[in-house]
Protein backbone atom coordinates (compact mmCIF):
# COMPACT_ATOMS: atom_id res chain seq x y z
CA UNK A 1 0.00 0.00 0.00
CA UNK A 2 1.25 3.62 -0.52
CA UNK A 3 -0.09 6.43 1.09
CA UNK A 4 0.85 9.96 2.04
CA UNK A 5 -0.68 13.38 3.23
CA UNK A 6 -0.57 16.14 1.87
CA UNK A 7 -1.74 19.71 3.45
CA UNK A 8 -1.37 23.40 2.20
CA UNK A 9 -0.92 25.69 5.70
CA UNK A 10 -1.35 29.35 4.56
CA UNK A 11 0.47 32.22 7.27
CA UNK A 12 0.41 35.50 6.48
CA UNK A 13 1.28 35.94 2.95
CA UNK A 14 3.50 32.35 2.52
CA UNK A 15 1.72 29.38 1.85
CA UNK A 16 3.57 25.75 2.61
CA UNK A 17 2.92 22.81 1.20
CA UNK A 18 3.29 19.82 3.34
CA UNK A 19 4.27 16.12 2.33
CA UNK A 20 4.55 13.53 4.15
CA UNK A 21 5.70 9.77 2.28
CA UNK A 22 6.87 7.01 3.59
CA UNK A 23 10.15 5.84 1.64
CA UNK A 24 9.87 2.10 2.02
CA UNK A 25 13.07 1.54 -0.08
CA UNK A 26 14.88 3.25 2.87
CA UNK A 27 12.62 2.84 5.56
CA UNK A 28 12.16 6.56 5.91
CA UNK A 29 9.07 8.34 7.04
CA UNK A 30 9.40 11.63 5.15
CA UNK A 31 7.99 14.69 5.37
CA UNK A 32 8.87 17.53 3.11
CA UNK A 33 8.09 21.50 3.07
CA UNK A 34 7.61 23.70 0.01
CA UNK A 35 6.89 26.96 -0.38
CA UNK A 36 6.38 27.74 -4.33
CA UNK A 37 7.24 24.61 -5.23
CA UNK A 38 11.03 24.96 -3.66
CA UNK A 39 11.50 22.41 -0.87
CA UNK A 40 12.42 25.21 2.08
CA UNK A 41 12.88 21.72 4.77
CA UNK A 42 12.36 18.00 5.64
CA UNK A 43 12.18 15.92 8.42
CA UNK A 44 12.96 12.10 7.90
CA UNK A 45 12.47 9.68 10.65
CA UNK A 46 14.16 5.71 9.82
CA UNK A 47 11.26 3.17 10.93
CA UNK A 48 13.84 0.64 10.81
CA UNK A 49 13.51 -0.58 14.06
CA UNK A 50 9.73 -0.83 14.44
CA UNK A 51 9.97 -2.61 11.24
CA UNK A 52 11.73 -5.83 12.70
CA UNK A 53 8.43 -6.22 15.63
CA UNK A 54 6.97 -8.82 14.69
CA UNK A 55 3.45 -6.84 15.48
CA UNK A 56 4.64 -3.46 13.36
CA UNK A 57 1.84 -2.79 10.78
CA UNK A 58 1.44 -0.51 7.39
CA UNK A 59 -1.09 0.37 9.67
CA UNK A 60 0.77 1.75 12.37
CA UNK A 61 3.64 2.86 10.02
CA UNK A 62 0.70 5.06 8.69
CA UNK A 63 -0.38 6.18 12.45
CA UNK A 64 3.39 7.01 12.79
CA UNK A 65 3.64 9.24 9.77
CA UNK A 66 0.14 10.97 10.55
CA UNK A 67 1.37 11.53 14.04
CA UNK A 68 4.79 13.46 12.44
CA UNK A 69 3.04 15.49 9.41
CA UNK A 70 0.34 16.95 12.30
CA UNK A 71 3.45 17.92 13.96
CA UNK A 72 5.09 19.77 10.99
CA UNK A 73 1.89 21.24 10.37
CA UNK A 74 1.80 22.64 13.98
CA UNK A 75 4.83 23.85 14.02
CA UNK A 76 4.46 25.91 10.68
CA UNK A 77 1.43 27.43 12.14
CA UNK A 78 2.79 27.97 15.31
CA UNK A 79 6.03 30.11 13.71
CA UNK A 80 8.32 27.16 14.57
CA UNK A 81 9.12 25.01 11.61
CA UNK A 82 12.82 25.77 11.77
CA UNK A 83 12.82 23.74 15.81
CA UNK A 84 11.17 20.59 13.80
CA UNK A 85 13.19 20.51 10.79
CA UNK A 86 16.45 18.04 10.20
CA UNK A 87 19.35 20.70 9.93
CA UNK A 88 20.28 20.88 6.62
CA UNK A 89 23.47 18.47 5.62
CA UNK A 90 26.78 20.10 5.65
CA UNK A 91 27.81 20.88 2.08
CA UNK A 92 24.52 21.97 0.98
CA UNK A 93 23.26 25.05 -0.90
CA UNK A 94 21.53 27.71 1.37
């Protein structure tokens, strides 16, 4: 099964676009930012772990990945997306 959210939070004048994935390849839950179609953030969280109990779910992968876009989207609305973010990886543009 593949699933995903997606949510448009609008503050002031900026509106994000949220996306959340989960990257089964990698065993990533993703969540991405965009504002005008330029990714401004992420935050990825590895499921790895949960992934070897023997009662881990898509189901509660999905619950998992719910749980973190809600929190993105809080925090955007809230003026703190910056605190929930993954810092960016050395090396890479600004």
């Amino acid at each position: 099964m593949i699933f995903g959210f997606n949510t448009d939070v609008k503050v002031a004048e900026t509106t994000y676009h949220v996306q959340s994935e989960a990257r089964k390849n990698d065993h990533l839950l993703q969540t991405q930012v965009f504002v005008k179609g330029r990714c401004v953030g992420k935050r990825a969280v590895s499921y790895a772990d949960h992934f070897k109990e023997p009662d881990f779910s898509e189901e509660r992968m999905q619950d998992i990945l719910r749980e973190q876009h809600k929190n993105v989207v809080e925090a955007i609305r809230a003026g703190k997306l910056e605190s929930i973010l993954d810092p960016p990886a050395q090396g890479a543009a600004q």
